[in-house]
N, C-alpha and C. Protein backbone atom coordinates (compact mmCIF):
# COMPACT_ATOMS: atom_id res chain seq x y z
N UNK A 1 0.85 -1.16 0.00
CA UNK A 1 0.00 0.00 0.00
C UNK A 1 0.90 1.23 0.00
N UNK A 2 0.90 2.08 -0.66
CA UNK A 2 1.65 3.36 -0.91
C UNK A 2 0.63 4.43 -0.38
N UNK A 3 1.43 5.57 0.22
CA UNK A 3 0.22 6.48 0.93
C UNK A 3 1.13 8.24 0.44
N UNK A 4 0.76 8.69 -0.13
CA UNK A 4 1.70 10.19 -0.27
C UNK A 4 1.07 11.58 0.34
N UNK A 5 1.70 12.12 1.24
CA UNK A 5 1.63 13.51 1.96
C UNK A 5 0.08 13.10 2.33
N UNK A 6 -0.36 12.28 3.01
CA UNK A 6 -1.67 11.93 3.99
C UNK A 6 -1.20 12.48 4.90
N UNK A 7 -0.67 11.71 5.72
CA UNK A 7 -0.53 12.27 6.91
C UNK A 7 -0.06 13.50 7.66
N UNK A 8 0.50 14.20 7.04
CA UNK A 8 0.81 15.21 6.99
C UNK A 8 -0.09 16.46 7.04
N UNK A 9 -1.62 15.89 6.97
CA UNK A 9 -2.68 16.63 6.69
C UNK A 9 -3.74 16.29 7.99
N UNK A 10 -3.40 15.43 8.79
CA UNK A 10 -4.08 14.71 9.76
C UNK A 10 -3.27 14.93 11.12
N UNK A 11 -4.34 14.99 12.30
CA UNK A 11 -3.57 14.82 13.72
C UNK A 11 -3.30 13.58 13.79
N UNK A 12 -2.89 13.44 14.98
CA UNK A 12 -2.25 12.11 15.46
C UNK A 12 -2.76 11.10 15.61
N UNK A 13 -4.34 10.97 16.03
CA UNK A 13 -5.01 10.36 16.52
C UNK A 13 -5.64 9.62 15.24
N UNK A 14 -6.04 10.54 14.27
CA UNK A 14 -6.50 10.02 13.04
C UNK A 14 -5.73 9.17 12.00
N UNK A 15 -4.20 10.19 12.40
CA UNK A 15 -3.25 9.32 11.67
C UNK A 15 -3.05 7.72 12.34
N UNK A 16 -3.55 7.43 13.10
CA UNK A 16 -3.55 6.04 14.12
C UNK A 16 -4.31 5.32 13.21
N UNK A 17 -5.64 5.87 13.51
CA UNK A 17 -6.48 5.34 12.97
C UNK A 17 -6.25 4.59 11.32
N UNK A 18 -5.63 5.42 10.61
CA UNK A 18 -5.35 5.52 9.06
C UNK A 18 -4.21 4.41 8.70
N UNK A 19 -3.17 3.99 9.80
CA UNK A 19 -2.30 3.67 10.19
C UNK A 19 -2.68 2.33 10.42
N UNK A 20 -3.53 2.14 11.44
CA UNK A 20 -4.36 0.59 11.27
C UNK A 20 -4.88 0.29 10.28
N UNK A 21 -5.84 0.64 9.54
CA UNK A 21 -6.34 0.57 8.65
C UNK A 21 -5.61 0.09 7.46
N UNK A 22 -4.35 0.85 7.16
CA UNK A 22 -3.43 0.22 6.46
C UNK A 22 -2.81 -1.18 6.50
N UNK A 23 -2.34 -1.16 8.24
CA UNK A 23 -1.72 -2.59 8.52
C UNK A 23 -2.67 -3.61 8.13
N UNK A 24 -3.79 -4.02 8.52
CA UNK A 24 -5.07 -4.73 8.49
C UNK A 24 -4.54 -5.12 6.84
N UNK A 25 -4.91 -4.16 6.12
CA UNK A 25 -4.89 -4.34 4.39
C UNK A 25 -3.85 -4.66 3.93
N UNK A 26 -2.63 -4.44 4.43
CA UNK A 26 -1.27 -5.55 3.64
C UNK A 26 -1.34 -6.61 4.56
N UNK A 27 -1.65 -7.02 6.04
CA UNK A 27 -1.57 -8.32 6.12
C UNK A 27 -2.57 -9.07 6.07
N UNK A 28 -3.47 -9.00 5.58
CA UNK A 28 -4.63 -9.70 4.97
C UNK A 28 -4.44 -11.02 3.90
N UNK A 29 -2.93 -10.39 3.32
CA UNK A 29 -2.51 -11.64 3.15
C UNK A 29 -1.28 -12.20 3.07
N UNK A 30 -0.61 -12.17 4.48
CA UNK A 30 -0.15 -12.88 5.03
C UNK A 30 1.38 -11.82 5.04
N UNK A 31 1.72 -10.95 4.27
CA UNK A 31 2.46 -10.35 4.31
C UNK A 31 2.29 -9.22 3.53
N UNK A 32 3.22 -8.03 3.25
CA UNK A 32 3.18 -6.68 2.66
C UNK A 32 3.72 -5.87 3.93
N UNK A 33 3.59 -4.20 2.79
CA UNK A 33 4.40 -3.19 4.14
C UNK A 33 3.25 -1.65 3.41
N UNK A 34 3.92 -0.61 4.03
CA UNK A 34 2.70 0.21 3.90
C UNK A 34 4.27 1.18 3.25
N UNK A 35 4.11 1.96 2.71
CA UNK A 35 4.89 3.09 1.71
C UNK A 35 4.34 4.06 1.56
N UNK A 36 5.05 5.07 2.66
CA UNK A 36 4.28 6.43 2.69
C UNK A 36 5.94 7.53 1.94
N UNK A 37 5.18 8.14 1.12
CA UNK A 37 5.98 9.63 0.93
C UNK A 37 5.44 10.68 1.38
N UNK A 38 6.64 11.13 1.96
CA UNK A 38 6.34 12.74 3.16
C UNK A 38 7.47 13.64 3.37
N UNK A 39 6.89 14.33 4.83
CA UNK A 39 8.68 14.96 4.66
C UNK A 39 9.13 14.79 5.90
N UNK A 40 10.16 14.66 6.22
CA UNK A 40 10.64 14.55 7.95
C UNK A 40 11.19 15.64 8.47
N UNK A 41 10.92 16.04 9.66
CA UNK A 41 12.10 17.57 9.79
C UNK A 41 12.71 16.07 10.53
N UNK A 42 13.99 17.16 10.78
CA UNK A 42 15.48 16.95 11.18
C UNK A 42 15.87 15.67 10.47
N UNK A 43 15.42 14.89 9.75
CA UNK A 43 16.26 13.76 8.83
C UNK A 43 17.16 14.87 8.04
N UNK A 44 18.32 13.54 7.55
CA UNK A 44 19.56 13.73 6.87
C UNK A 44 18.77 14.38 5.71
N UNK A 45 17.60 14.13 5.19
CA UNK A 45 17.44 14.79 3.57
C UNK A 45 17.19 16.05 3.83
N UNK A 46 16.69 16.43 4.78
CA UNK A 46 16.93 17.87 5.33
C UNK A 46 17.97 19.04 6.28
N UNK A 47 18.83 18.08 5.87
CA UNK A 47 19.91 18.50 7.06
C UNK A 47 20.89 20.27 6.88
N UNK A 48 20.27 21.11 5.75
CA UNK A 48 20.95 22.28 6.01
C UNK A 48 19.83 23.13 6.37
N UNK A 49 19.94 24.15 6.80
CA UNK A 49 19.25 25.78 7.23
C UNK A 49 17.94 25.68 6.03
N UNK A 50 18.59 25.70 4.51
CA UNK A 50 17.09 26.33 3.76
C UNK A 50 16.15 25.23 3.97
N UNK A 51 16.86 24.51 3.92
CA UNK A 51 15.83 22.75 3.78
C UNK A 51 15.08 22.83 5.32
N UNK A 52 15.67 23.22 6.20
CA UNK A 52 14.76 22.92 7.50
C UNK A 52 13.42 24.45 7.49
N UNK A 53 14.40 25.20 7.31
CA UNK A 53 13.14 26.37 6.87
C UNK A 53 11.91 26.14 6.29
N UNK A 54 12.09 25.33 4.76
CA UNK A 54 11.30 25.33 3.95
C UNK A 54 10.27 24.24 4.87
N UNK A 55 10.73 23.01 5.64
CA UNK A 55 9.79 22.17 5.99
C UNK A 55 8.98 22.89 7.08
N UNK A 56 9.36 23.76 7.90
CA UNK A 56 8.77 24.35 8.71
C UNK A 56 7.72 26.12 8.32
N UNK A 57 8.07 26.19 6.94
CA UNK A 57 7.24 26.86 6.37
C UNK A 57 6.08 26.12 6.31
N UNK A 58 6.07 24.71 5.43
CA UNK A 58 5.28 23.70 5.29
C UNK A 58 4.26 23.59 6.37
N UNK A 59 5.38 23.32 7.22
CA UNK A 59 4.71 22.84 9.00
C UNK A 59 3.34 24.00 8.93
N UNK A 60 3.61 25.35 9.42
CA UNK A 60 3.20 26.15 9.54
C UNK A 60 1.64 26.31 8.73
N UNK A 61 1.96 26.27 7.07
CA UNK A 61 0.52 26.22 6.09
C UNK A 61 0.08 25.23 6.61
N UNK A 62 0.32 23.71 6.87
CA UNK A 62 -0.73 22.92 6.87
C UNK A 62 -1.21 22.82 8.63
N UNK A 63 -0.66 23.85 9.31
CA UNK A 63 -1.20 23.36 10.86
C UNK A 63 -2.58 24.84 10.49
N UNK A 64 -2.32 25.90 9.55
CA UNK A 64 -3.67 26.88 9.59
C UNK A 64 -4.41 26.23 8.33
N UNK A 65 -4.23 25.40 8.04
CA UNK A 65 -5.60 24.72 6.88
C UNK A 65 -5.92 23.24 7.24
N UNK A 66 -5.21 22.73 7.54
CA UNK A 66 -5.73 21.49 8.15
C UNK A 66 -5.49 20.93 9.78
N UNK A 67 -5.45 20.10 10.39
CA UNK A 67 -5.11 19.72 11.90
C UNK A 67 -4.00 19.10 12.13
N UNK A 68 -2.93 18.90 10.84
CA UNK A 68 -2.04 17.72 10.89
C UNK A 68 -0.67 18.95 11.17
N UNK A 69 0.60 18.37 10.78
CA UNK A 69 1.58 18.82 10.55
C UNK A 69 2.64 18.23 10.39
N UNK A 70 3.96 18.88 10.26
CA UNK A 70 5.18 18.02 9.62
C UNK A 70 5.70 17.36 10.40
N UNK A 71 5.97 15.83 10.73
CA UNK A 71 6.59 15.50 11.67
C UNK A 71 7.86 14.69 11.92
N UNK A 72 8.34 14.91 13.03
CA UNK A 72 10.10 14.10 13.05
C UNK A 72 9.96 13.10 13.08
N UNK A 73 11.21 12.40 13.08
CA UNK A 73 11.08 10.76 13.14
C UNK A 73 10.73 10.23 14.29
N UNK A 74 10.94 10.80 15.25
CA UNK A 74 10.33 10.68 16.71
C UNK A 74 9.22 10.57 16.72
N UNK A 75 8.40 11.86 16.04
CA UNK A 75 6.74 11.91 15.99
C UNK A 75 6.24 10.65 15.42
N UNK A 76 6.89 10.10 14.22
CA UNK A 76 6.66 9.51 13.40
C UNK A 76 6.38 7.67 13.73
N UNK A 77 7.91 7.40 14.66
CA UNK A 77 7.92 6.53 15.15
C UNK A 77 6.36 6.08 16.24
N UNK A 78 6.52 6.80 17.27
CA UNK A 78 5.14 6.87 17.85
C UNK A 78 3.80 6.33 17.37
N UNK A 79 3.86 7.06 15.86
CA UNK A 79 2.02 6.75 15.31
C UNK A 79 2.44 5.23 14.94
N UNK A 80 3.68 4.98 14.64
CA UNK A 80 3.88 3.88 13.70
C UNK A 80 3.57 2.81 15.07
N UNK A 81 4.49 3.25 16.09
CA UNK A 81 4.41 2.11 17.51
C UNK A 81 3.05 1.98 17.69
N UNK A 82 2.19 3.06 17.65
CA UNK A 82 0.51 2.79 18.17
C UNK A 82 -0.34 2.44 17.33
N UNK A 83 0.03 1.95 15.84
CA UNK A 83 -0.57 1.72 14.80
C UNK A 83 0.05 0.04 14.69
N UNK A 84 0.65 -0.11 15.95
CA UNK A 84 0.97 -1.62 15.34
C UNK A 84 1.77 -2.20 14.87
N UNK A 85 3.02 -0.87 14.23
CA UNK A 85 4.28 -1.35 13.01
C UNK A 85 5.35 -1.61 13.97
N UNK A 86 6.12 -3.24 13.68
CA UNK A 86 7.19 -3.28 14.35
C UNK A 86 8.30 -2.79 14.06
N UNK A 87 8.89 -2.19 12.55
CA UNK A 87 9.50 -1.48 12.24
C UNK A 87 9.57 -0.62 11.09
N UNK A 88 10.30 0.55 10.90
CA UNK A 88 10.27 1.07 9.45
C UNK A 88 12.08 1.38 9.39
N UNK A 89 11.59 1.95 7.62
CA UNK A 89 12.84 2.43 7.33
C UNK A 89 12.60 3.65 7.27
N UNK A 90 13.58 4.57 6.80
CA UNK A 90 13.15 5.79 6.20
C UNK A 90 14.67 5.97 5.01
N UNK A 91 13.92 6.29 3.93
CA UNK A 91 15.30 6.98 2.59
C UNK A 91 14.80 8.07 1.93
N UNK A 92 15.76 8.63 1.68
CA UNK A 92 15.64 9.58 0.98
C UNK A 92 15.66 9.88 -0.41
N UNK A 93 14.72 10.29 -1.22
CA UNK A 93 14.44 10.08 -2.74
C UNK A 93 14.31 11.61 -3.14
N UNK A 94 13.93 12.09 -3.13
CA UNK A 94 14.11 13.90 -3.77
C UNK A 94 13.65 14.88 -2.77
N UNK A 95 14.85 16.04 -2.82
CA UNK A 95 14.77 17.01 -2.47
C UNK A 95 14.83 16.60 -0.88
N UNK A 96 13.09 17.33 -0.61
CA UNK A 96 12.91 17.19 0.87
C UNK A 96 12.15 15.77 1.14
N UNK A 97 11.64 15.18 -0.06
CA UNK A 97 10.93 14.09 0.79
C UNK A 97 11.55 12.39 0.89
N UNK A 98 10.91 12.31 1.85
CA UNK A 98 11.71 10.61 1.83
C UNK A 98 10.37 9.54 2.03
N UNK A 99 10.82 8.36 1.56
CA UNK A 99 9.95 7.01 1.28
C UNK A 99 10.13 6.26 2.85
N UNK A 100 9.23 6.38 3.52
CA UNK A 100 9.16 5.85 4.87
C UNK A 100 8.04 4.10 4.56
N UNK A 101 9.02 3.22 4.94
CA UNK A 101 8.52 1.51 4.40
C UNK A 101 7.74 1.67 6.01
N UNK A 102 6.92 1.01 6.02
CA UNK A 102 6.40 0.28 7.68
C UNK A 102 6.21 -1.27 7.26
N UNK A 103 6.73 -1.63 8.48
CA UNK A 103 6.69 -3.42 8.31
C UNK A 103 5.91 -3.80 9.48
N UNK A 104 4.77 -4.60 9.43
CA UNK A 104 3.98 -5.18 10.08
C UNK A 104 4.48 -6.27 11.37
């Protein structure tokens, strides 16, 4: 299941929710992982001044139009722990965003 800039648009609680929902649907049969693209603050793909700016510009628009916002790998880890995932990866593919795997 592939998921792009969802969560990022959602609080925490929903992102849980969205998060189960996923797991349920790749192991339904018997294996799969969930593939979200997003953006992380403080990961390596963001690791100079403009790049952290720009995500926290980001941060900023989507916390006054929607309830969600940009979150660290810390934040990240969390929804993933309460959603069930025993582990992820995270890489980096362009610019600011990176391909975060969750494994069931």
């Amino acid at each position: 299941m592939y998921v792009q800039w969802v969560l990022c648009d959602w609080g925490d609680e929903s992102c849980v929710k969205i998060l189960k929902q996923a797991k349920e649907a790749v192991t339904s049969n018997g294996k799969g992982k969930v593939m979200i693209a997003d953006m992380v603050v403080g990961h390596q793909s963001c690791s100079d001044r403009d790049a952290t700016e720009t995500l926290l510009s980001f941060d900023l628009v989507i916390m006054m139009a929607a309830e969600g916002k940009i979150r660290t790998e810390a934040q990240f880890a969390k929804l993933f722990s309460e959603a069930g995932f025993t582990s992820y990866t995270i890489t980096p593919v362009c610019g600011l965003r990176v391909l975060i795997q969750l494994y069931p």
